[in-house]
Protein backbone atom coordinates (compact mmCIF):
# COMPACT_ATOMS: atom_id res chain seq x y z
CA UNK A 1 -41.32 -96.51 -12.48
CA UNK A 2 -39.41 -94.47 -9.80
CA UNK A 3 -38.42 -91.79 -12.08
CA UNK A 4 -42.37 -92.00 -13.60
CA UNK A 5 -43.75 -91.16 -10.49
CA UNK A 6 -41.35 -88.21 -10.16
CA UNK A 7 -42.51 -86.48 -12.74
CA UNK A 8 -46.04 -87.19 -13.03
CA UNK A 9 -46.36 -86.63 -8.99
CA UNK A 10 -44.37 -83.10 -9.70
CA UNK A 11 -47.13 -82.43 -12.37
CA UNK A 12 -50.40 -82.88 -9.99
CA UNK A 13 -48.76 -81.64 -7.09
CA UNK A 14 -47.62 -78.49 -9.09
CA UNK A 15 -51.58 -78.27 -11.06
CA UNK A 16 -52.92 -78.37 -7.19
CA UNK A 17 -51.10 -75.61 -6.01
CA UNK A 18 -51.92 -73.65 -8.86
CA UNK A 19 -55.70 -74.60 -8.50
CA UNK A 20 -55.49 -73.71 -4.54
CA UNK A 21 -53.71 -69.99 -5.10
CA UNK A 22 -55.82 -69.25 -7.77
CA UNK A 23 -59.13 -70.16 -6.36
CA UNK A 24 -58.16 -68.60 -3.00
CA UNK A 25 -57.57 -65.15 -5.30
CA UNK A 26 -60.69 -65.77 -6.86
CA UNK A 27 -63.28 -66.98 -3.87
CA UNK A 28 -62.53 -66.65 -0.05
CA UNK A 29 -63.53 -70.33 1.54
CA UNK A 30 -64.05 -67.91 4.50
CA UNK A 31 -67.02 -66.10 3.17
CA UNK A 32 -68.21 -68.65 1.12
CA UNK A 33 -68.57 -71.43 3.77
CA UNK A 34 -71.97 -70.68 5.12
CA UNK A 35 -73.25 -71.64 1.35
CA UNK A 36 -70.83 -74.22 0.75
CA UNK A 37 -71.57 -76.01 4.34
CA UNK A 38 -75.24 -75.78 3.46
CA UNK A 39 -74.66 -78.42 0.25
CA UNK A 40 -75.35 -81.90 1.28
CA UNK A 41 -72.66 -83.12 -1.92
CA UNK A 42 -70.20 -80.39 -0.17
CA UNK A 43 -70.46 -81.79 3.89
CA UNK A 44 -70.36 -85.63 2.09
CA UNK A 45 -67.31 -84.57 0.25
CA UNK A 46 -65.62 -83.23 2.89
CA UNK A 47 -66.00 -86.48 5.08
CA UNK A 48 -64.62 -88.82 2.37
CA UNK A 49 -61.70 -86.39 2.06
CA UNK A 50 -60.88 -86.34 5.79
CA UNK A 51 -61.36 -90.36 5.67
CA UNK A 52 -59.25 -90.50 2.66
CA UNK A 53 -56.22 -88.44 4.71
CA UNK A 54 -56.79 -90.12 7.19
CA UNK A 55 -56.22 -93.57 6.01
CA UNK A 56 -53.19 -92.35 4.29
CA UNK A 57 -51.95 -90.70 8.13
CA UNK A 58 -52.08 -94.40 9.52
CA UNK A 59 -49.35 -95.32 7.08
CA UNK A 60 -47.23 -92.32 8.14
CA UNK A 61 -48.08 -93.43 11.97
CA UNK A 62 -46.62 -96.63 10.21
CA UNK A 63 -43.68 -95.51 8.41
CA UNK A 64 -42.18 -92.64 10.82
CA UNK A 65 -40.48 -93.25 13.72
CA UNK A 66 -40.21 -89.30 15.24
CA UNK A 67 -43.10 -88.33 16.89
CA UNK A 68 -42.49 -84.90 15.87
CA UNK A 69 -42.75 -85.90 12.12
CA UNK A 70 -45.97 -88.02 12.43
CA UNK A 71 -47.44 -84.50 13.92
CA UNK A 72 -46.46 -81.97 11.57
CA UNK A 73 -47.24 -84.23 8.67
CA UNK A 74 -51.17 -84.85 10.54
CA UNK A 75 -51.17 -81.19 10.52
CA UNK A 76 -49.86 -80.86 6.48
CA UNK A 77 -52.28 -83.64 5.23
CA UNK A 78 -55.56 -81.97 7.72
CA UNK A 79 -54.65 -78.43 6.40
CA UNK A 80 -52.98 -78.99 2.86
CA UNK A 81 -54.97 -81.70 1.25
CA UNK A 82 -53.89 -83.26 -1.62
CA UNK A 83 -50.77 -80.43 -1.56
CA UNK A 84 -49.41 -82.23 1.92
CA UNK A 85 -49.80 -86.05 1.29
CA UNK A 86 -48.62 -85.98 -2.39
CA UNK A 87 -45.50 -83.55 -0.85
CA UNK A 88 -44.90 -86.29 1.05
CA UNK A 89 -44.73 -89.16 -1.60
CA UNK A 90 -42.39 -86.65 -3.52
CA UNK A 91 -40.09 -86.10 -1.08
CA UNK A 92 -40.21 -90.11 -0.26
CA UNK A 93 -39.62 -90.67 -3.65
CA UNK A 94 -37.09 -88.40 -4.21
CA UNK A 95 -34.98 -89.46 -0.97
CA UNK A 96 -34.99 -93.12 -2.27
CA UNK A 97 -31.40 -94.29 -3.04
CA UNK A 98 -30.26 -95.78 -6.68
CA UNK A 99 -31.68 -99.01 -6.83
CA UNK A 100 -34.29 -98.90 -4.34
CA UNK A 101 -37.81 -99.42 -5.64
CA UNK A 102 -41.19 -98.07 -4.40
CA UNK A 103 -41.72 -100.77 -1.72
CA UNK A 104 -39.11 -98.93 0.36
CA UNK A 105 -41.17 -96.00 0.65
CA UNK A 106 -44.21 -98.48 1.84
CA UNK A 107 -42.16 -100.05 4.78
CA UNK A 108 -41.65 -98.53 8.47
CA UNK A 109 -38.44 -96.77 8.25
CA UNK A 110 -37.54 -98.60 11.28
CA UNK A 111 -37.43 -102.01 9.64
CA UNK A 112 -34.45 -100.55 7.26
């Protein structure tokens, strides 16, 4: 399942990226936020996303134990999106050790 989530985590977080750049080349959010703000669907989506990341944050407040950490990954996750908080799985993921299953990543790191 590990090795699953790898790879299909890779995948998404690789298709987002590509979908950021190449929207950004295509369409400032800058100029485009006057009309964008003015969509009720666009200001409703934006709230669910920032509740989303922020539900996910609590279980990095959670997990980490270096208060330095927790705050550069509440500034990833605000600013990246999707691109910071499934970064973060990966590199979870990819730091587990042979044998260790995805309910180490969900525990406080504390606690190992």
């Amino acid at each position: 399942m590990v090795s699953f989530l790898k790879i299909f985590l890779s995948t998404v977080w690789l298709f987002m990226v590509y979908m950021v750049v190449s929207t950004s080349l295509e369409s400032s959010l800058f100029k485009e936020w006057d009309f964008l703000g003015s969509i009720p669907w666009m200001r409703a989506t934006l709230w669910d996303f920032y509740a989303n990341v922020l539900v996910i944050y609590l279980w990095v407040l959670y997990r980490e134990r270096n208060w330095a950490i927790k705050i550069l990954w509440a500034i990833l996750f605000f600013t990246l999106g999707s691109i910071g908080t499934i970064g973060y799985v990966l590199i979870q993921l990819f730091f587990l050790k042979d044998g260790e299953g995805i309910q180490h990543i969900l525990t406080p790191k504390s606690s190992k």
